[in-house]
PDB file of N, CA and C in Angstrom:
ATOM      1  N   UNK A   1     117.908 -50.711-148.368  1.00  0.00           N
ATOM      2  CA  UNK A   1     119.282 -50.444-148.051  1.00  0.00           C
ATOM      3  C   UNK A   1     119.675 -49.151-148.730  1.00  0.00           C
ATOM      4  N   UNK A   2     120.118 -48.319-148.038  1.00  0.00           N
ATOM      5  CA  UNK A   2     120.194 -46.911-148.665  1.00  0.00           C
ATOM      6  C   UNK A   2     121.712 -46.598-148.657  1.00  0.00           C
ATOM      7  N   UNK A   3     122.929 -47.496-148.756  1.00  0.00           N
ATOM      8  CA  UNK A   3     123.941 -47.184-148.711  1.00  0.00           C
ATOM      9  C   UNK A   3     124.497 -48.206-149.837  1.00  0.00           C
ATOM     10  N   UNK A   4     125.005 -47.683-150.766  1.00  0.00           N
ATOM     11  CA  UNK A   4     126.099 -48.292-151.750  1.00  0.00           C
ATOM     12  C   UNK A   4     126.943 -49.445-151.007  1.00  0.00           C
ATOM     13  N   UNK A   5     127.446 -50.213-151.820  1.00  0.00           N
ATOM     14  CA  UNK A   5     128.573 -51.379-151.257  1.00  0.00           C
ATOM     15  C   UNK A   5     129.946 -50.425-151.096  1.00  0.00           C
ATOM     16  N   UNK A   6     129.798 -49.522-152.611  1.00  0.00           N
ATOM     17  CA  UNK A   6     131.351 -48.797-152.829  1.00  0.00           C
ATOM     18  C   UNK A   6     131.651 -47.589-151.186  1.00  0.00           C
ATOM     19  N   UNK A   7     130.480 -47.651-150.601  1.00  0.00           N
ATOM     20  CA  UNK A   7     130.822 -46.535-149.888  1.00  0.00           C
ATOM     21  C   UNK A   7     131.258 -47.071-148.262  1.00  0.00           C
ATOM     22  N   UNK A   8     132.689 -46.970-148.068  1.00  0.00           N
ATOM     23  CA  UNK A   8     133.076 -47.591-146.809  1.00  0.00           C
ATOM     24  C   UNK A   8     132.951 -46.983-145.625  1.00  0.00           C
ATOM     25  N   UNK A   9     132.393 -47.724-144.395  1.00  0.00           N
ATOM     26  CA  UNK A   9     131.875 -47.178-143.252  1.00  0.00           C
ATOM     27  C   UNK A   9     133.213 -45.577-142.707  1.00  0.00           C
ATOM     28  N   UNK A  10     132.995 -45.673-141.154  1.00  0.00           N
ATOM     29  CA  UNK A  10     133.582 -44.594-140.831  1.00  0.00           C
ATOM     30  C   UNK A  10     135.011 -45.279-140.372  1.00  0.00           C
ATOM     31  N   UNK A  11     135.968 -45.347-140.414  1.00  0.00           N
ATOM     32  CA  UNK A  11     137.474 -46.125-140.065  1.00  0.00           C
ATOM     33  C   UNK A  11     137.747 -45.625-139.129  1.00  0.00           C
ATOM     34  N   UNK A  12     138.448 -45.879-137.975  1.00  0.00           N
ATOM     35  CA  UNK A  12     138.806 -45.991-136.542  1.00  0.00           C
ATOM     36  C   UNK A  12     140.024 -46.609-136.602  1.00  0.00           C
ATOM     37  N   UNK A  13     141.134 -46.006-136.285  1.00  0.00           N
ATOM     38  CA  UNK A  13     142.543 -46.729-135.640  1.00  0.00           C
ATOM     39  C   UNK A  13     142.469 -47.995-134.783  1.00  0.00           C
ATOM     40  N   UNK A  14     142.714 -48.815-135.507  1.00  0.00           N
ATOM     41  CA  UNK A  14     142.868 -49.819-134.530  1.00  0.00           C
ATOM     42  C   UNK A  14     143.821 -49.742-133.320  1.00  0.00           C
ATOM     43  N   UNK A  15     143.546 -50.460-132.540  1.00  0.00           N
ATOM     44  CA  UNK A  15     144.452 -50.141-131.112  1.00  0.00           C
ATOM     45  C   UNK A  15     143.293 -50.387-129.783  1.00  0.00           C
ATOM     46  N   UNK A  16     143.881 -49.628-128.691  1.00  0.00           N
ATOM     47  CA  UNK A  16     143.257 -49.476-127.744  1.00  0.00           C
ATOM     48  C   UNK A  16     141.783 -48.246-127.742  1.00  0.00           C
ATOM     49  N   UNK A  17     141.632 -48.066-128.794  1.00  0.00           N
ATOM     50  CA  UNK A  17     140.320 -47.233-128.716  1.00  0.00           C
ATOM     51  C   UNK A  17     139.238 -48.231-128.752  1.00  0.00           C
ATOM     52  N   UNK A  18     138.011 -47.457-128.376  1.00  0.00           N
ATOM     53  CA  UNK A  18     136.736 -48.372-128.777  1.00  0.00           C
ATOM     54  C   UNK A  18     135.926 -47.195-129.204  1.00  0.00           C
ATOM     55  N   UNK A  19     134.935 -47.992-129.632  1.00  0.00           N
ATOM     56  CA  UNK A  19     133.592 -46.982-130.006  1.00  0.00           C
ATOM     57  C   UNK A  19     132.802 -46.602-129.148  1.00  0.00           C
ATOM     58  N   UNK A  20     131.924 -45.818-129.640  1.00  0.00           N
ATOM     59  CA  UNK A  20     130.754 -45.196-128.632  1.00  0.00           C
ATOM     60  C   UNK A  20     130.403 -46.180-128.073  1.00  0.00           C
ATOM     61  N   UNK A  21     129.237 -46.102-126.024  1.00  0.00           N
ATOM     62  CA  UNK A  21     128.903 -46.874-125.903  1.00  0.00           C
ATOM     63  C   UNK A  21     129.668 -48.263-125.499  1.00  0.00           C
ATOM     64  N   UNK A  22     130.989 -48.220-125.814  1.00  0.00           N
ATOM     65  CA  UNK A  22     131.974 -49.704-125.113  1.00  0.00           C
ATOM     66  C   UNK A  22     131.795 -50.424-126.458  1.00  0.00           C
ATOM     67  N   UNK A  23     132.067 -50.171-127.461  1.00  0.00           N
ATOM     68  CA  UNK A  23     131.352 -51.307-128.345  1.00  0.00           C
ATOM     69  C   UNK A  23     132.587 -51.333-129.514  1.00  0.00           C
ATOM     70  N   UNK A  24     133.162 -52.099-129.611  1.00  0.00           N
ATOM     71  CA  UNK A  24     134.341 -52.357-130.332  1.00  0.00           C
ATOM     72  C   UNK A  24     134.214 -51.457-132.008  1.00  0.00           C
ATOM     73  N   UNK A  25     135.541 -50.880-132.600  1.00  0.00           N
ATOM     74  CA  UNK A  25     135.463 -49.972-133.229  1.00  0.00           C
ATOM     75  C   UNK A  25     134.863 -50.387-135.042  1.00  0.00           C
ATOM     76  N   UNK A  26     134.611 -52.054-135.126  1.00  0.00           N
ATOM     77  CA  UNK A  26     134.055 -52.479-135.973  1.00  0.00           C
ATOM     78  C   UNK A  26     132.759 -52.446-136.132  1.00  0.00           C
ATOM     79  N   UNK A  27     132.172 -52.502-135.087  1.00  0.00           N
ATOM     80  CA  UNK A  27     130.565 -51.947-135.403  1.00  0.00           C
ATOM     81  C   UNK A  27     130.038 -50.676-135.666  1.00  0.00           C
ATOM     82  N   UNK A  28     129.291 -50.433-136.885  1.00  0.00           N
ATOM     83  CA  UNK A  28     128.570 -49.448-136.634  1.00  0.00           C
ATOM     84  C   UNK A  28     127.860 -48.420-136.073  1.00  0.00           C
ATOM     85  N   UNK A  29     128.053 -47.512-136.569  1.00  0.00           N
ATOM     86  CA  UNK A  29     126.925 -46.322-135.725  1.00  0.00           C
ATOM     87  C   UNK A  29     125.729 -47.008-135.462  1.00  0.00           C
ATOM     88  N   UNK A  30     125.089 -47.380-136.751  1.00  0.00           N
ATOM     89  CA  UNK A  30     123.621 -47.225-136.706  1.00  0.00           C
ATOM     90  C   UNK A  30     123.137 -49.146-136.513  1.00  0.00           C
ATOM     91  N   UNK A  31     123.928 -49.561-136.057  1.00  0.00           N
ATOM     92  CA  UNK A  31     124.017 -51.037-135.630  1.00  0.00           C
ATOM     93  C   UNK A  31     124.154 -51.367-134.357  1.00  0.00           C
ATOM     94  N   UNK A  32     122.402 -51.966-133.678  1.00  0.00           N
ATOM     95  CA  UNK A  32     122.332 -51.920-132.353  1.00  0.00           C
ATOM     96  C   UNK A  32     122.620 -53.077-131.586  1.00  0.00           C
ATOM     97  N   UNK A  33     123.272 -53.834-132.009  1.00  0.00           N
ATOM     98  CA  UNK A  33     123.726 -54.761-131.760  1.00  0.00           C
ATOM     99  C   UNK A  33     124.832 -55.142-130.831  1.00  0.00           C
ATOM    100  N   UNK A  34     125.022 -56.205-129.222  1.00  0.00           N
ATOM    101  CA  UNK A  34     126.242 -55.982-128.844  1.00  0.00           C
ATOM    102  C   UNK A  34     127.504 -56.904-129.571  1.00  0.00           C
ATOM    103  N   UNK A  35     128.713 -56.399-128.716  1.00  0.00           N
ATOM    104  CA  UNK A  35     129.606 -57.107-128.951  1.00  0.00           C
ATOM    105  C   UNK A  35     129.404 -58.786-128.635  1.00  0.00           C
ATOM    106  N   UNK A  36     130.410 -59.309-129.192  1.00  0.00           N
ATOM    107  CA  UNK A  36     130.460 -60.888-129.028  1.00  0.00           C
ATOM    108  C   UNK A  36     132.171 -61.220-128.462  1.00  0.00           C
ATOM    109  N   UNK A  37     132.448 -61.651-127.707  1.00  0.00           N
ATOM    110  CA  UNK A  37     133.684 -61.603-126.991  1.00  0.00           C
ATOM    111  C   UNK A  37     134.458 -60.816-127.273  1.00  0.00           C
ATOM    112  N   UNK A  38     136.016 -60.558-127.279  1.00  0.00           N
ATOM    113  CA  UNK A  38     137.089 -59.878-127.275  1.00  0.00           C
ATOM    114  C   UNK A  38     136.956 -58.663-128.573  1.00  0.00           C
ATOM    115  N   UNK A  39     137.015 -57.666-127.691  1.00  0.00           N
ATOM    116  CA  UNK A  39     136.745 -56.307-129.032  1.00  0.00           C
ATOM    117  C   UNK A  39     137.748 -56.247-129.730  1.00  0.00           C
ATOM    118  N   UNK A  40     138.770 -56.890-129.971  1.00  0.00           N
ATOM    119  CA  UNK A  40     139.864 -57.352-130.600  1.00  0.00           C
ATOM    120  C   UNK A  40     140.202 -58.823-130.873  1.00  0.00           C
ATOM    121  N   UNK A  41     138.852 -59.128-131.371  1.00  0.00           N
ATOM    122  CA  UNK A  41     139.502 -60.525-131.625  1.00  0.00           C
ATOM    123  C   UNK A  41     139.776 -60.738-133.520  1.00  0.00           C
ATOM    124  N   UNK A  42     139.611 -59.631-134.054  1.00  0.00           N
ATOM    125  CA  UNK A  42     139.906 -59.888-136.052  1.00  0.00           C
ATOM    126  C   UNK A  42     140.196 -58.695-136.245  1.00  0.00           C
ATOM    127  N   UNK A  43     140.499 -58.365-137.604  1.00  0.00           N
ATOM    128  CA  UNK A  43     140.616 -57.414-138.211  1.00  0.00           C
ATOM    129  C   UNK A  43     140.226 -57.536-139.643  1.00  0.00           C
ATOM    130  N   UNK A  44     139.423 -56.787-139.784  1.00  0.00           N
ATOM    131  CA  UNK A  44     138.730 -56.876-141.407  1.00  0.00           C
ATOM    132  C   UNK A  44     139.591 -55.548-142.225  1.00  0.00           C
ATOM    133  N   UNK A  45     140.274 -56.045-143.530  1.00  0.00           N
ATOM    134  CA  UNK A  45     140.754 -55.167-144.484  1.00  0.00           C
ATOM    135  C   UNK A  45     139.860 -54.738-145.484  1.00  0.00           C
ATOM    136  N   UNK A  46     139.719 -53.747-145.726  1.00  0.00           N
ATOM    137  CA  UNK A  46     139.254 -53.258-147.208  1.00  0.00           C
ATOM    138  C   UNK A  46     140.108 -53.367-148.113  1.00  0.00           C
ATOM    139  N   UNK A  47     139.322 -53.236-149.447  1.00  0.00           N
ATOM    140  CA  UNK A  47     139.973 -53.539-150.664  1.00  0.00           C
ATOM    141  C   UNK A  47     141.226 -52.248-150.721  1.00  0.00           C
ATOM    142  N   UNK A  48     140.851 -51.092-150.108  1.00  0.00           N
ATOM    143  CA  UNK A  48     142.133 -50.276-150.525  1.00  0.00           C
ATOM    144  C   UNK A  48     142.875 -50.268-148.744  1.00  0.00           C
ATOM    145  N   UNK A  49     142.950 -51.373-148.166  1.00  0.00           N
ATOM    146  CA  UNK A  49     144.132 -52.038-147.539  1.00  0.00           C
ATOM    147  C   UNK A  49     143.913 -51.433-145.987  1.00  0.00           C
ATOM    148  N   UNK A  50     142.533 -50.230-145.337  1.00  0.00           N
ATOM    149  CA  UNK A  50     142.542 -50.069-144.317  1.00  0.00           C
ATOM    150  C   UNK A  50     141.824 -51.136-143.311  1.00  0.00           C
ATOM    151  N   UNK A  51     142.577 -50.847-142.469  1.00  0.00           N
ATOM    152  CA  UNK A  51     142.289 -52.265-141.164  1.00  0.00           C
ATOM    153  C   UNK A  51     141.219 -51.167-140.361  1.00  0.00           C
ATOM    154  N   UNK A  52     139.808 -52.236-139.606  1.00  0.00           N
ATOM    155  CA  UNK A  52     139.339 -52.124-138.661  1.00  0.00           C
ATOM    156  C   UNK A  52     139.124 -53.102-137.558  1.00  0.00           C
ATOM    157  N   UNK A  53     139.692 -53.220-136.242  1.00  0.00           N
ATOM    158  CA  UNK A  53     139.966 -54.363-135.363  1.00  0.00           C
ATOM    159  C   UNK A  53     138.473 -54.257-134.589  1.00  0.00           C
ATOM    160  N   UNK A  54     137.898 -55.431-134.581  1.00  0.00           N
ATOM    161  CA  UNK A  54     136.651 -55.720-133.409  1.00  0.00           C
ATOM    162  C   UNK A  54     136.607 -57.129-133.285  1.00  0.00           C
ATOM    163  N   UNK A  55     135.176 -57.016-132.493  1.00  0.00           N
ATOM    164  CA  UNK A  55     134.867 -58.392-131.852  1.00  0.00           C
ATOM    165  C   UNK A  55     134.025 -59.432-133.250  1.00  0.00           C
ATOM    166  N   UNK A  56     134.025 -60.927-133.265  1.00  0.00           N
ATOM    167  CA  UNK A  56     133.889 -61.699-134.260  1.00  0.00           C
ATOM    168  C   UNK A  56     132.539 -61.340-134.741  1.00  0.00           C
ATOM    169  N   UNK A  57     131.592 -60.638-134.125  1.00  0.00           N
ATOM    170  CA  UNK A  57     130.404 -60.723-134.388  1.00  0.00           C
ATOM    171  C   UNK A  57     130.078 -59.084-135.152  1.00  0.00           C
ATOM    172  N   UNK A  58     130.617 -58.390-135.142  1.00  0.00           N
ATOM    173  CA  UNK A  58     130.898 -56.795-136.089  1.00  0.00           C
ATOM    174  C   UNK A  58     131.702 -56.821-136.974  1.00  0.00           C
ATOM    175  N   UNK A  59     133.275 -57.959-136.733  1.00  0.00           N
ATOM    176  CA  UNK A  59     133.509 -58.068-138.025  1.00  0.00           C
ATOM    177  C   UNK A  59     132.761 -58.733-139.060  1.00  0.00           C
ATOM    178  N   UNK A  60     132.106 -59.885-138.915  1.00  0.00           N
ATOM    179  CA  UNK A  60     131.232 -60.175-139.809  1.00  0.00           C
ATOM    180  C   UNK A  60     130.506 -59.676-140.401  1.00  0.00           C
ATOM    181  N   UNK A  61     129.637 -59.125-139.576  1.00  0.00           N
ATOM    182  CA  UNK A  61     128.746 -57.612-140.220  1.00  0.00           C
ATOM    183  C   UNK A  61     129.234 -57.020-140.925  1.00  0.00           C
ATOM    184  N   UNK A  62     130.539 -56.403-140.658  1.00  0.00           N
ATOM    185  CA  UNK A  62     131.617 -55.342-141.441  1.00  0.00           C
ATOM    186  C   UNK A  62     131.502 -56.031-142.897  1.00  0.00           C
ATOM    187  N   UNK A  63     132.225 -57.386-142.803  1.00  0.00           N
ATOM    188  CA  UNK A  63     132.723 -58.052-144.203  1.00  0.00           C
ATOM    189  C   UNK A  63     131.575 -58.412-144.755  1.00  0.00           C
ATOM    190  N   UNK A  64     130.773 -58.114-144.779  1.00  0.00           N
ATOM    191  CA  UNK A  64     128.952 -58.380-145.258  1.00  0.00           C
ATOM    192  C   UNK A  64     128.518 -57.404-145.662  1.00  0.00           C
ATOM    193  N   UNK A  65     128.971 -56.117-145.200  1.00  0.00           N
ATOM    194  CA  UNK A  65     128.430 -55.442-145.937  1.00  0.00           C
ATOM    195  C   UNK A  65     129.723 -54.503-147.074  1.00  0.00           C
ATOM    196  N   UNK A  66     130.757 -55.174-146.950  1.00  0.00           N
ATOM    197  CA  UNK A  66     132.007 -54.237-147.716  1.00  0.00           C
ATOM    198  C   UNK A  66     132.528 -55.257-148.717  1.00  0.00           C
ATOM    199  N   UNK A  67     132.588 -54.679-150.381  1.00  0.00           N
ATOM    200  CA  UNK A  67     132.783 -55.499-151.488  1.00  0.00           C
ATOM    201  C   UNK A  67     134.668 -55.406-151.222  1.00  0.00           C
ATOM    202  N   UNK A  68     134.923 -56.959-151.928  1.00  0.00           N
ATOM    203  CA  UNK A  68     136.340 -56.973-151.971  1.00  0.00           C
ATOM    204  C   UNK A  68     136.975 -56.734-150.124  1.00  0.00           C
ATOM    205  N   UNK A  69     136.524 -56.893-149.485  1.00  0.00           N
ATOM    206  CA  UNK A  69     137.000 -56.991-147.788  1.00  0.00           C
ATOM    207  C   UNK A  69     137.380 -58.303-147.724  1.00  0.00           C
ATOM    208  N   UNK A  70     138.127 -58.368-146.608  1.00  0.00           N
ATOM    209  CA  UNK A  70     138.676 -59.805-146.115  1.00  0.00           C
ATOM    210  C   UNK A  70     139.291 -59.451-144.940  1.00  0.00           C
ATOM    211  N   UNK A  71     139.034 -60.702-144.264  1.00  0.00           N
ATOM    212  CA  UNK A  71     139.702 -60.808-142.769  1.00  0.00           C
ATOM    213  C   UNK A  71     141.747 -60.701-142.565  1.00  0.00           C
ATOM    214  N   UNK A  72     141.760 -60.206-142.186  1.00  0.00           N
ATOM    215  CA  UNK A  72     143.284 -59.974-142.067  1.00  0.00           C
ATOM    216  C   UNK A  72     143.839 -61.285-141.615  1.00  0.00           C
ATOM    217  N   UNK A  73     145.022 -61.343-142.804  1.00  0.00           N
ATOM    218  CA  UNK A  73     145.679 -63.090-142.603  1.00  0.00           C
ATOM    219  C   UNK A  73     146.261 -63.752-141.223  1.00  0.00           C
ATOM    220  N   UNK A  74     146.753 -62.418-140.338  1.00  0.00           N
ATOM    221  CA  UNK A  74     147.235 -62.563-139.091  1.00  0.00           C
ATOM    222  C   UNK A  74     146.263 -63.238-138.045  1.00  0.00           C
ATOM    223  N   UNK A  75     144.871 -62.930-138.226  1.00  0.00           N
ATOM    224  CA  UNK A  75     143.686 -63.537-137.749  1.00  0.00           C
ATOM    225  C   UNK A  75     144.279 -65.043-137.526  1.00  0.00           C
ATOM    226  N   UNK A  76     143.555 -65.581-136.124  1.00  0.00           N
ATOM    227  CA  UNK A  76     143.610 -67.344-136.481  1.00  0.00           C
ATOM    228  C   UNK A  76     142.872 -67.708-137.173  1.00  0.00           C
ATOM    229  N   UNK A  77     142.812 -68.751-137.567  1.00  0.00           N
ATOM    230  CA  UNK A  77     141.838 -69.928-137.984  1.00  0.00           C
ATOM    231  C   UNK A  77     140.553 -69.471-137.690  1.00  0.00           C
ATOM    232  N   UNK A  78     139.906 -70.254-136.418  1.00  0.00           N
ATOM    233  CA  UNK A  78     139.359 -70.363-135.896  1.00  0.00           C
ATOM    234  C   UNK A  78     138.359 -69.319-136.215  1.00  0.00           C
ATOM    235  N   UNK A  79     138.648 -67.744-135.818  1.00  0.00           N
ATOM    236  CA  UNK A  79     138.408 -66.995-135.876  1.00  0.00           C
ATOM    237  C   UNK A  79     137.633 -66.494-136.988  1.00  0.00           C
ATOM    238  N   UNK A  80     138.807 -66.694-138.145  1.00  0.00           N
ATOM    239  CA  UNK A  80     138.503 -66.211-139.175  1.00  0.00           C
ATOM    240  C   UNK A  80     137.377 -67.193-140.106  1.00  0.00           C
ATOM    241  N   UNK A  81     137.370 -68.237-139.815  1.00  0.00           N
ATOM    242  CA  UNK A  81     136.391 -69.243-140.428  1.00  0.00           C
ATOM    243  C   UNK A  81     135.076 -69.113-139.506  1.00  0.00           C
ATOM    244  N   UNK A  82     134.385 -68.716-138.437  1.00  0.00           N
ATOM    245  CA  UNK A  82     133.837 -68.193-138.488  1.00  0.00           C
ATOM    246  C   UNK A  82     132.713 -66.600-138.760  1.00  0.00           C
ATOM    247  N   UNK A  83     134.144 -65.808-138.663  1.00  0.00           N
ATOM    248  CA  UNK A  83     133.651 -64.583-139.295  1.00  0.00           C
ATOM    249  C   UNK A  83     133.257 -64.948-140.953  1.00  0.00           C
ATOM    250  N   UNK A  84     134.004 -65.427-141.520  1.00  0.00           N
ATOM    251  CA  UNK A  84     133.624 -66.050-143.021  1.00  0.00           C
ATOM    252  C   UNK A  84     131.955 -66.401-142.827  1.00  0.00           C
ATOM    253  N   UNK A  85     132.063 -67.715-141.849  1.00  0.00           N
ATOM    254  CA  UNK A  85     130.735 -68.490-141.978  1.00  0.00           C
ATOM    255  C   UNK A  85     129.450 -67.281-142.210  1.00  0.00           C
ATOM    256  N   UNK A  86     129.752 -66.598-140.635  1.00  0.00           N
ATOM    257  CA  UNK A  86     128.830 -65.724-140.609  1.00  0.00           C
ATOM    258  C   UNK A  86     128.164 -64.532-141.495  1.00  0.00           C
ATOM    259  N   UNK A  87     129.430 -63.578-142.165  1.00  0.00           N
ATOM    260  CA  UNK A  87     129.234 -62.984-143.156  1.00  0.00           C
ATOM    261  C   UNK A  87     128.065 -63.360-144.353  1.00  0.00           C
ATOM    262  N   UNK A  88     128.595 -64.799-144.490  1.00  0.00           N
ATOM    263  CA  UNK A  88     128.024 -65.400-145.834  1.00  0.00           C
ATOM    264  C   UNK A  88     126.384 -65.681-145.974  1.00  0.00           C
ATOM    265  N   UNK A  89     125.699 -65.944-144.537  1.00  0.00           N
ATOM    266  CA  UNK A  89     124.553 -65.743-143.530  1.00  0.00           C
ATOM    267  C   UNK A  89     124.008 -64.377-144.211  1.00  0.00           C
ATOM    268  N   UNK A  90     124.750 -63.054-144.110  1.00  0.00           N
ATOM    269  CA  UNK A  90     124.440 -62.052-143.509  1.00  0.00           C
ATOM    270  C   UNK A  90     123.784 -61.358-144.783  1.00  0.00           C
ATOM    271  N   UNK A  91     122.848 -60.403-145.042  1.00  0.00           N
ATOM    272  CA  UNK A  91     122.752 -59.419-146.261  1.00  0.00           C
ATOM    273  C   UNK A  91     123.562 -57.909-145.871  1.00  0.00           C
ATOM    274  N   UNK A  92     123.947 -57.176-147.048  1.00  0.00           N
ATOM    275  CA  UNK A  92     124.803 -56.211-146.095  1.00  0.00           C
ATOM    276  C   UNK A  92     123.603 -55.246-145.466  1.00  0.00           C
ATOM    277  N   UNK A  93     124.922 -54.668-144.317  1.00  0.00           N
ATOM    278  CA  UNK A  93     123.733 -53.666-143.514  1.00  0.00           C
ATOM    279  C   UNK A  93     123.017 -54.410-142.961  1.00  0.00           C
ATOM    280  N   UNK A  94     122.740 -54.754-142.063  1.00  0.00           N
ATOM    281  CA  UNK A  94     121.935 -56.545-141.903  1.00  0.00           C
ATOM    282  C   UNK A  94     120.854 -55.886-140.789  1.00  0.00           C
ATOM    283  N   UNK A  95     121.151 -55.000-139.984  1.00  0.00           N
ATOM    284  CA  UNK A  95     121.092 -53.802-139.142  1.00  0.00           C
ATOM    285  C   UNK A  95     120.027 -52.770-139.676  1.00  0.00           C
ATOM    286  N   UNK A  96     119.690 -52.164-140.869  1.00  0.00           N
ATOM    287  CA  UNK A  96     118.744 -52.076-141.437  1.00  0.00           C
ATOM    288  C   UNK A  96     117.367 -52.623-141.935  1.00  0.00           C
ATOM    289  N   UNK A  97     117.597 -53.867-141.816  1.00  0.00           N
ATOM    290  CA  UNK A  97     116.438 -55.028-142.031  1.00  0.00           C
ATOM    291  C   UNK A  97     116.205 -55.915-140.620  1.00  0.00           C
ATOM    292  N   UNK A  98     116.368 -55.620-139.814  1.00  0.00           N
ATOM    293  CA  UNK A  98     116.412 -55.921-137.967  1.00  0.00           C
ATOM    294  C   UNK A  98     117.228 -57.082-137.732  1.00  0.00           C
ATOM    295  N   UNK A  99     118.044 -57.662-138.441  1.00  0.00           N
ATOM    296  CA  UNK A  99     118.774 -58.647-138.479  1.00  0.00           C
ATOM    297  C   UNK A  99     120.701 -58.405-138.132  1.00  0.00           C
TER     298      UNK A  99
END
């Protein structure tokens, strides 16, 4: 893993943008992975309070690999207890190790 925890990905306005490729603005560049339903279905905060909105399966990734992150409280339930589950699964960068 060649990237620090302290060092936070690239941030994207949440909204109606997406990322390269159609791929909701929570996933990574270098993460080949697709989306998993609604490219707006969470929003993961960083510790110094910026929001990135994607689909449940990049935010997880996201919060897996970012210290002090958390799912934004507005999130449902539902939602957010699985992005939790999954994260906790995950090593960060998960995408680096083919996972």
């Amino acid at each position: 893993m060649n990237q620090p925890l302290d060092t936070p990905p690239p941030w994207r306005t949440t909204g109606a943008h997406t990322a390269s490729h159609g791929r909701c603005p929570a996933a990574a560049a270098k993460d080949p992975t697709p989306c998993e339903g609604p490219r707006d279905a969470a929003t993961i905060v960083d510790r110094h309070g910026r929001e990135s909105a994607g689909c449940v399966h990049h935010c997880a990734r996201l919060l897996a690999g970012l210290e002090g992150a958390r799912v934004h409280p507005f999130v449902p339930a539902p939602q957010a207890l699985d992005i939790y589950s999954r994260a906790r699964e995950l090593p960060p960068f998960a995408w680096e190790i083919g996972r």
